[in-house]
C-alpha atoms as a PDB file:
ATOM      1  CA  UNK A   1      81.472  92.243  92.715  1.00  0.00           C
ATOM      2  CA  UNK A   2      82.871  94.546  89.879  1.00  0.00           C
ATOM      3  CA  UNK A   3      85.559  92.959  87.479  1.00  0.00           C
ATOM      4  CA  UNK A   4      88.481  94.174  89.161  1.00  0.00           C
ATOM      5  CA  UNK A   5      87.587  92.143  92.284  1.00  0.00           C
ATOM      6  CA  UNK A   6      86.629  89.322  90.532  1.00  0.00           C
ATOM      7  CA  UNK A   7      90.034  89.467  88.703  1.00  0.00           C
ATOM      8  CA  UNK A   8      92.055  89.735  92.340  1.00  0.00           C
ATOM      9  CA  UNK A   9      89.504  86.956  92.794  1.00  0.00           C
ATOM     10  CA  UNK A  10      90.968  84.860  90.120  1.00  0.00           C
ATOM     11  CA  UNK A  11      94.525  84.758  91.503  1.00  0.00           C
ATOM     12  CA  UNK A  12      96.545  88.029  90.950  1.00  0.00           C
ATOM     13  CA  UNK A  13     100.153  86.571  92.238  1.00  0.00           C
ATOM     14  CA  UNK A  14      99.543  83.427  89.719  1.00  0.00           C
ATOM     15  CA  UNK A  15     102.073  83.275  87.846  1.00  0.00           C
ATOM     16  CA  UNK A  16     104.403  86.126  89.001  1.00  0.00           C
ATOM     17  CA  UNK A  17     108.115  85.857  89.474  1.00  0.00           C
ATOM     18  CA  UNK A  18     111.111  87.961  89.325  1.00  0.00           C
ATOM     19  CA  UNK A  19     111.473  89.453  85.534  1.00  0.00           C
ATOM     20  CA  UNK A  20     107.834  88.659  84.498  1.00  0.00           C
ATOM     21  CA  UNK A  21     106.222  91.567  82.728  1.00  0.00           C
ATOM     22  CA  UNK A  22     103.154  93.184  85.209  1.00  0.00           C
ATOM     23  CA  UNK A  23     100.011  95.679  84.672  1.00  0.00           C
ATOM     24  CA  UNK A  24      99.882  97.940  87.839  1.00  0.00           C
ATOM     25  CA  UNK A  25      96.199  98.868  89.320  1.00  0.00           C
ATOM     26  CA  UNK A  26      96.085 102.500  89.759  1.00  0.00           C
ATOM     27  CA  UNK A  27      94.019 103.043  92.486  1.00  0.00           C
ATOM     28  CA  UNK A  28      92.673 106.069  91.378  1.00  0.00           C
ATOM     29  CA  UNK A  29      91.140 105.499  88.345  1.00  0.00           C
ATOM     30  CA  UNK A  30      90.641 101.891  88.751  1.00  0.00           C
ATOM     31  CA  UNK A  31      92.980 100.906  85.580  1.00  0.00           C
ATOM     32  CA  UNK A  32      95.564  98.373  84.971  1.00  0.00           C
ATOM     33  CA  UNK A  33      98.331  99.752  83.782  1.00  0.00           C
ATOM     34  CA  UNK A  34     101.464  98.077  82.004  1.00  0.00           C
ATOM     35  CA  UNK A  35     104.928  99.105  81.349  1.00  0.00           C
ATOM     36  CA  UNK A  36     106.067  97.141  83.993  1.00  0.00           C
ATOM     37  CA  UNK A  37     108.469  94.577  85.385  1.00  0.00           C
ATOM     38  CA  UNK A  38     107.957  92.583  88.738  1.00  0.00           C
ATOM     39  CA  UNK A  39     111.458  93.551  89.878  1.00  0.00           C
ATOM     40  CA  UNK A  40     111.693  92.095  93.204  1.00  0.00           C
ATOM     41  CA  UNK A  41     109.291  89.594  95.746  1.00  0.00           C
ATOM     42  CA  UNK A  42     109.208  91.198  99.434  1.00  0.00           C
ATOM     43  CA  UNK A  43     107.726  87.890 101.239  1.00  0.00           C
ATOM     44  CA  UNK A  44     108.708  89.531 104.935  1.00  0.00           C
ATOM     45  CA  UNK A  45     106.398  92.998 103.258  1.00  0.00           C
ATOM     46  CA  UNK A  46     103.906  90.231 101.476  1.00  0.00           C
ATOM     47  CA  UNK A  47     104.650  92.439  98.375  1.00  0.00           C
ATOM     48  CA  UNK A  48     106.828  93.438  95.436  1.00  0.00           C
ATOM     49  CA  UNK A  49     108.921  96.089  94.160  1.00  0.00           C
ATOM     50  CA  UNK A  50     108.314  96.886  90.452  1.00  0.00           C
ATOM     51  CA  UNK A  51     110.506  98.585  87.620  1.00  0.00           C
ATOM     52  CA  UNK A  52     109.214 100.804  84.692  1.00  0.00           C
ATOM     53  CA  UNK A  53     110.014 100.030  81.182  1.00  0.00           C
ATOM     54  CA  UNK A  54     110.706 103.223  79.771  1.00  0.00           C
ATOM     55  CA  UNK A  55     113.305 104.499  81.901  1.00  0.00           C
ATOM     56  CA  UNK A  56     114.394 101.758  84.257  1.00  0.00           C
ATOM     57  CA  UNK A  57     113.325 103.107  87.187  1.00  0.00           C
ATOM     58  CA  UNK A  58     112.757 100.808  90.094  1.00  0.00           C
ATOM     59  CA  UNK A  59     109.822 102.367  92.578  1.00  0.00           C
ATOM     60  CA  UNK A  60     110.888 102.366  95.934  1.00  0.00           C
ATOM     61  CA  UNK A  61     107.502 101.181  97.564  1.00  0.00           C
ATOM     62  CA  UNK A  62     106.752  97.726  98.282  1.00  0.00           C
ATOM     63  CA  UNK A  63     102.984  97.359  96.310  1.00  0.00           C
ATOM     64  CA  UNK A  64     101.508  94.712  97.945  1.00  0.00           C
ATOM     65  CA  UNK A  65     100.619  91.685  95.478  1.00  0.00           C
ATOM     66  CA  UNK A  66      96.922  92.329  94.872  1.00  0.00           C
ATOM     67  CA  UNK A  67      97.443  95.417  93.020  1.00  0.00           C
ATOM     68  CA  UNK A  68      99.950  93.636  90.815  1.00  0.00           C
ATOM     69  CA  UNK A  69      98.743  91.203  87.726  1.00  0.00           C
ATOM     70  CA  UNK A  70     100.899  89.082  84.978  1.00  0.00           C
ATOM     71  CA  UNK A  71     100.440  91.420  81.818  1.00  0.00           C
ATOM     72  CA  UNK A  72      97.305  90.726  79.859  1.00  0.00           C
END
């Protein structure tokens, strides 16, 4: 089991609600990134939508919850 797992493991959605600052795994290097804010819960999509920081921008995907985490 490599650390990411183990932290999905742990409980990713713990502790995540609407406004609550989130680190983003980027599937293709395998990072968590921040800069983030859980913008919106999708429970019919069993996902979220997220916002960026910087510019405000809300993504239009819905990431589903194990590739969100509460910021570290």
């Amino acid at each position: 089991m490599t650390m990411i797992d183990q932290d999905r493991a742990a409980g990713p959605q713990d502790d995540l609600s609407t406004g609550a600052l989130v680190e983003v795994h980027n599937r293709f290097d395998g990072a968590w990134n921040g800069g983030f804010v859980l913008e919106e819960l999708v429970a019919a999509e069993g996902g979220c939508r997220i916002r960026r920081i910087s510019d405000g921008a809300v993504f239009p995907a819905v990431l589903p919850l194990s590739r969100v985490r509460p910021r570290r």
